[in-house]
Protein backbone atom coordinates (compact mmCIF):
# COMPACT_ATOMS: atom_id res chain seq x y z
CA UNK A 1 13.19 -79.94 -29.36
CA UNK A 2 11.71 -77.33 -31.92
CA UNK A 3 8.05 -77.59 -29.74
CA UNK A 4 10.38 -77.08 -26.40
CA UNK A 5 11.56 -74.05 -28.40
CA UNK A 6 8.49 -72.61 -29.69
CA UNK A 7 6.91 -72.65 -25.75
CA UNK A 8 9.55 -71.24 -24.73
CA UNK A 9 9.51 -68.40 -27.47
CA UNK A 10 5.85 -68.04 -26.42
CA UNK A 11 6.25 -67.86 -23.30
CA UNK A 12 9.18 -64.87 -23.36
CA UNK A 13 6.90 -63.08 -25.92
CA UNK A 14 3.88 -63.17 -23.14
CA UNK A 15 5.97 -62.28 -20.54
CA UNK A 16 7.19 -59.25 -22.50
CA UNK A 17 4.00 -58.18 -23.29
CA UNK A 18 2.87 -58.23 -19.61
CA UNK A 19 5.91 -56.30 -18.54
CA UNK A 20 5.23 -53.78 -21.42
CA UNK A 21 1.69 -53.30 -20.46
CA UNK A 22 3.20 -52.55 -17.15
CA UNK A 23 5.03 -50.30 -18.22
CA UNK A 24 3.16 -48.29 -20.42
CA UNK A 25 0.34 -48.47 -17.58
CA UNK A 26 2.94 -47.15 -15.21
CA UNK A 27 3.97 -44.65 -17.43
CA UNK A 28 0.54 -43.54 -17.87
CA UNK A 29 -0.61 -43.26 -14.55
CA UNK A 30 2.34 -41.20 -13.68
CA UNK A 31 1.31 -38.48 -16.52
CA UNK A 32 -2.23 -38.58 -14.62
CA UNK A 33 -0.79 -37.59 -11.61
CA UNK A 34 1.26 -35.01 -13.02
CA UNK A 35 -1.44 -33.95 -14.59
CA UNK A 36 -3.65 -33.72 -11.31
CA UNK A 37 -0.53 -31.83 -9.53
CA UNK A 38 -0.05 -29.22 -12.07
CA UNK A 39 -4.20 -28.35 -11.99
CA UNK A 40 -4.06 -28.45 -8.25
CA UNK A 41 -0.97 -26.27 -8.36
CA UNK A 42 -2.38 -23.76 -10.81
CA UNK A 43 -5.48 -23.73 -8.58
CA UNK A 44 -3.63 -23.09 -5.14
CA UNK A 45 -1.27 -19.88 -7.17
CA UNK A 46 -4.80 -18.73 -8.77
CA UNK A 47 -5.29 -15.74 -6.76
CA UNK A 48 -8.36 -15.32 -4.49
CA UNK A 49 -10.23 -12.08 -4.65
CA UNK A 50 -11.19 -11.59 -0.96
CA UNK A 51 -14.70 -9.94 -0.21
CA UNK A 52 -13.94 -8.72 3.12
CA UNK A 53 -11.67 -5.28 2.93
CA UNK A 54 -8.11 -5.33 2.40
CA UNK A 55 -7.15 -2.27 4.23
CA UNK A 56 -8.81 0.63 6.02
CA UNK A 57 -8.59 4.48 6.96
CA UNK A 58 -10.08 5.93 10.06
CA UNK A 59 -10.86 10.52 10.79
CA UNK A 60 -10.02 11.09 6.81
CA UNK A 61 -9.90 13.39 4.54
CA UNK A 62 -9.41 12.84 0.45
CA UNK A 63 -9.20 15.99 -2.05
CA UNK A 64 -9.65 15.07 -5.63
CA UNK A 65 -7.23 16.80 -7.58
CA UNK A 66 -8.41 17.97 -11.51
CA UNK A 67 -5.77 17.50 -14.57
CA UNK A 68 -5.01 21.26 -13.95
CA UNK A 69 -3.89 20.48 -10.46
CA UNK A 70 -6.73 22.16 -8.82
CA UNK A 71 -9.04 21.05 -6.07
CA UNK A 72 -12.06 19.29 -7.06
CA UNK A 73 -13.80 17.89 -4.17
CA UNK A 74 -13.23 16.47 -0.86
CA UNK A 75 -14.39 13.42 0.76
CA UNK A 76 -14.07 13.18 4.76
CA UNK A 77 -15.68 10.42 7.20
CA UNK A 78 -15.05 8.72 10.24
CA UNK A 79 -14.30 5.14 8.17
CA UNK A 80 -13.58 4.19 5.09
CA UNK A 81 -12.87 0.74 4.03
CA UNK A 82 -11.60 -0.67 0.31
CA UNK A 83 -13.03 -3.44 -0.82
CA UNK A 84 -10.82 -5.13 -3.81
CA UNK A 85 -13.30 -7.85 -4.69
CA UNK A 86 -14.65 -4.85 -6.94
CA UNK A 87 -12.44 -2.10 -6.14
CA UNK A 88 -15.20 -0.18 -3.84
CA UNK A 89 -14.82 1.85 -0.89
CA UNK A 90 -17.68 2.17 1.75
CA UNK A 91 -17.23 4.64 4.18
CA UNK A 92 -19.01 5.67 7.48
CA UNK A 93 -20.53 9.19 8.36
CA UNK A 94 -19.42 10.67 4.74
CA UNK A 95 -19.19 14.05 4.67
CA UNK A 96 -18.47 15.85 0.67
CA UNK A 97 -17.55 19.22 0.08
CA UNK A 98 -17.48 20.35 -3.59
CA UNK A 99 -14.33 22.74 -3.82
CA UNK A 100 -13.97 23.98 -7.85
CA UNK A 101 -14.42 27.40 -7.54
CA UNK A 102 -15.66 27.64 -10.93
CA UNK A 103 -19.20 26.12 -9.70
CA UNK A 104 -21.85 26.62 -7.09
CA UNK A 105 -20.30 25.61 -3.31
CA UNK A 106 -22.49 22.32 -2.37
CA UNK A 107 -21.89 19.86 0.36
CA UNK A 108 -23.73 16.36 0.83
CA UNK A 109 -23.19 14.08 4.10
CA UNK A 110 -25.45 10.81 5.23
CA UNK A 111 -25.35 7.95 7.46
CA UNK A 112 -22.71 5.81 5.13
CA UNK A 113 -22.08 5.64 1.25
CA UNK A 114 -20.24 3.49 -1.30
CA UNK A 115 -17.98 5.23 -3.83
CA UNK A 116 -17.68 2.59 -6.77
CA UNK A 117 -16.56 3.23 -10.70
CA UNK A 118 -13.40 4.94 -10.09
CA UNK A 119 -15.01 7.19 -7.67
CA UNK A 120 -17.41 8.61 -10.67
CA UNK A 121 -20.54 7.36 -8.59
CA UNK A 122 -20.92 7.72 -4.67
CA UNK A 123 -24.37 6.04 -3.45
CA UNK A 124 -25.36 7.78 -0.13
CA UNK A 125 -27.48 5.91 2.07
CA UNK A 126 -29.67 6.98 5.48
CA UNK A 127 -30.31 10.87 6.23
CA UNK A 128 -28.70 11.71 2.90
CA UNK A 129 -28.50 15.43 2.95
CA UNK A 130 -27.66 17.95 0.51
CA UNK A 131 -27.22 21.90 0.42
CA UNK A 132 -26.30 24.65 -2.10
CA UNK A 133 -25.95 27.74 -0.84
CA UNK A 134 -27.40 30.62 -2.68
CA UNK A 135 -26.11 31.11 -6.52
CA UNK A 136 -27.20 35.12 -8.65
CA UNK A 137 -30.48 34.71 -8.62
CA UNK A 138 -30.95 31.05 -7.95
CA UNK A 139 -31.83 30.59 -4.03
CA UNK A 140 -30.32 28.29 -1.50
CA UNK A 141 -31.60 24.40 -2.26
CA UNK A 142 -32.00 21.80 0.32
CA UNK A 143 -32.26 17.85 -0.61
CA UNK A 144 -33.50 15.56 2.15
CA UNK A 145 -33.88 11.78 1.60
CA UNK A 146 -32.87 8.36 2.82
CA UNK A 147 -30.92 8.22 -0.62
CA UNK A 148 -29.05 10.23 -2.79
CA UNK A 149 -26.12 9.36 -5.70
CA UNK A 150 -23.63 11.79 -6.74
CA UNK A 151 -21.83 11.55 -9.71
CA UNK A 152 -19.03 14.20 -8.94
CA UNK A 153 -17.95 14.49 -12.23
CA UNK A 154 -21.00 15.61 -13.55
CA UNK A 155 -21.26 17.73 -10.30
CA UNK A 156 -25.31 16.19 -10.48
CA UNK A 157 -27.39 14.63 -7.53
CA UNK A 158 -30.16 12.10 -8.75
CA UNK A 159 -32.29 9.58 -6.46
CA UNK A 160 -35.04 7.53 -7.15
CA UNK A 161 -36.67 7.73 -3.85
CA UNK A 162 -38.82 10.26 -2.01
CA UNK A 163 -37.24 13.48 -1.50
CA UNK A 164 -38.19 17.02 0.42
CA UNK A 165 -36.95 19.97 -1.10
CA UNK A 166 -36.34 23.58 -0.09
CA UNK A 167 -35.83 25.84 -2.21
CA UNK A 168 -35.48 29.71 -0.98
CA UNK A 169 -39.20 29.23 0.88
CA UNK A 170 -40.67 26.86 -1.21
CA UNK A 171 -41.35 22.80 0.02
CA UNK A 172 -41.03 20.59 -2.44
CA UNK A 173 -41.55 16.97 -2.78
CA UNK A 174 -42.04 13.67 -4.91
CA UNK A 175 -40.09 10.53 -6.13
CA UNK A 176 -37.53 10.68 -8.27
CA UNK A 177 -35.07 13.33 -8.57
CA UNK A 178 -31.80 15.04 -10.87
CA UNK A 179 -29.91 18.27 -9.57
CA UNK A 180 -27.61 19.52 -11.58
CA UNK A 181 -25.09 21.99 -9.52
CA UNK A 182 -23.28 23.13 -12.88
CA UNK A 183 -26.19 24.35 -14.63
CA UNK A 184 -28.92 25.01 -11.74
CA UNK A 185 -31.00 23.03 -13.43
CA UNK A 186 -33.84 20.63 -10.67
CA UNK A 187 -36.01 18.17 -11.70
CA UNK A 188 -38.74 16.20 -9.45
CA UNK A 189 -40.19 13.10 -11.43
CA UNK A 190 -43.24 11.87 -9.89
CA UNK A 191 -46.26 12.60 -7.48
CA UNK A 192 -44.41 15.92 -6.90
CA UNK A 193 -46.18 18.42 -4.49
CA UNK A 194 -45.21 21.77 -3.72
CA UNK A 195 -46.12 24.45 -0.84
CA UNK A 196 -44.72 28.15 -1.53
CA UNK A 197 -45.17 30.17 1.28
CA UNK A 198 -45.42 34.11 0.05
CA UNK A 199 -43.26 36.36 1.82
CA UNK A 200 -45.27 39.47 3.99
CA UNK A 201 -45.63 42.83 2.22
């Protein structure tokens, strides 16, 4: 009777441990899939920069306002689109207009440009033009190349590609270039070549 017993005791112990491994095997695999939904979930709310534009403005014009209140500069172009992947704006047929009154009027236009850094740098790209009309004693400038970056709040125009320069009659050109409109200040970097043409008595 006691052996009867004893299998029988054995038996309910092995059947308990089964169902426990069950269990705990059950209970287990559920935390895995939890697990798996919550990552899957966190990766479906995980927002997705976009890299195509999020909105666009057509025929604009922007004025930069200074602390003061006072016009700065203006930006105008056919297109410009924001980009929020890095929070850049390219914009078509840009045409810039520098409008403090305290410095030297200058404009700049090109083919397109990309205004990135909070609007502190604007890369011009294809015919990049730019003109200052005649400051005192400082004659009017030309800049011609197929690039130019201004850096508005520096009021400065650098590029480090070829560039033809006029300056009252005088042709300049080289590689590599800084204009400062502030202080008047022009620098030409390398294989720079100048023509002057003298003026008839």
């Amino acid at each position: 009777m006691s052996g009867g017993s004893s299998a029988a005791a054995t038996a309910m112990r092995i059947r308990i441990a089964v169902l426990l491994t069950v269990l705990i095997t059950l209970a287990l695999g559920s935390l895995w899939v939890l697990q798996i939904m919550r990552n899957n979930n966190e990766a479906t709310t995980t927002p997705v920069v976009s890299q195509k534009p999020d909105y666009y403005v057509e025929n604009f014009v922007y004025v930069k306002m200074s602390l003061a209140g006072a016009a700065r500069y203006s930006i105008a172009g056919k297109r410009m689109e924001h980009y929020p992947i890095d929070d850049s704006f390219k914009v078509q047929l840009p045409f810039i207009r520098n409008l403090d009154t305290s410095k030297p009027p200058m404009m700049l236009r090109s083919d397109r440009a990309m205004i990135e850094d909070d609007n502190s740098k604007i890369h011009m790209y294809g015919n990049a033009f730019a003109e200052r009309d005649p400051v005192g004693k400082s004659q009017k400038l030309t800049v011609n190349s197929e690039y130019l970056l201004l850096l508005p709040d520096d009021d400065e125009v650098t590029s480090d590609l070829p560039v033809k320069i006029m300056l009252g009659d005088t042709v300049l050109t080289g590689v590599g270039m800084r204009a400062n409109n502030a202080e008047l200040q022009l620098e030409l970097h390398n294989r720079v070549h100048g023509i002057y043409y003298a003026k008839p008595r």
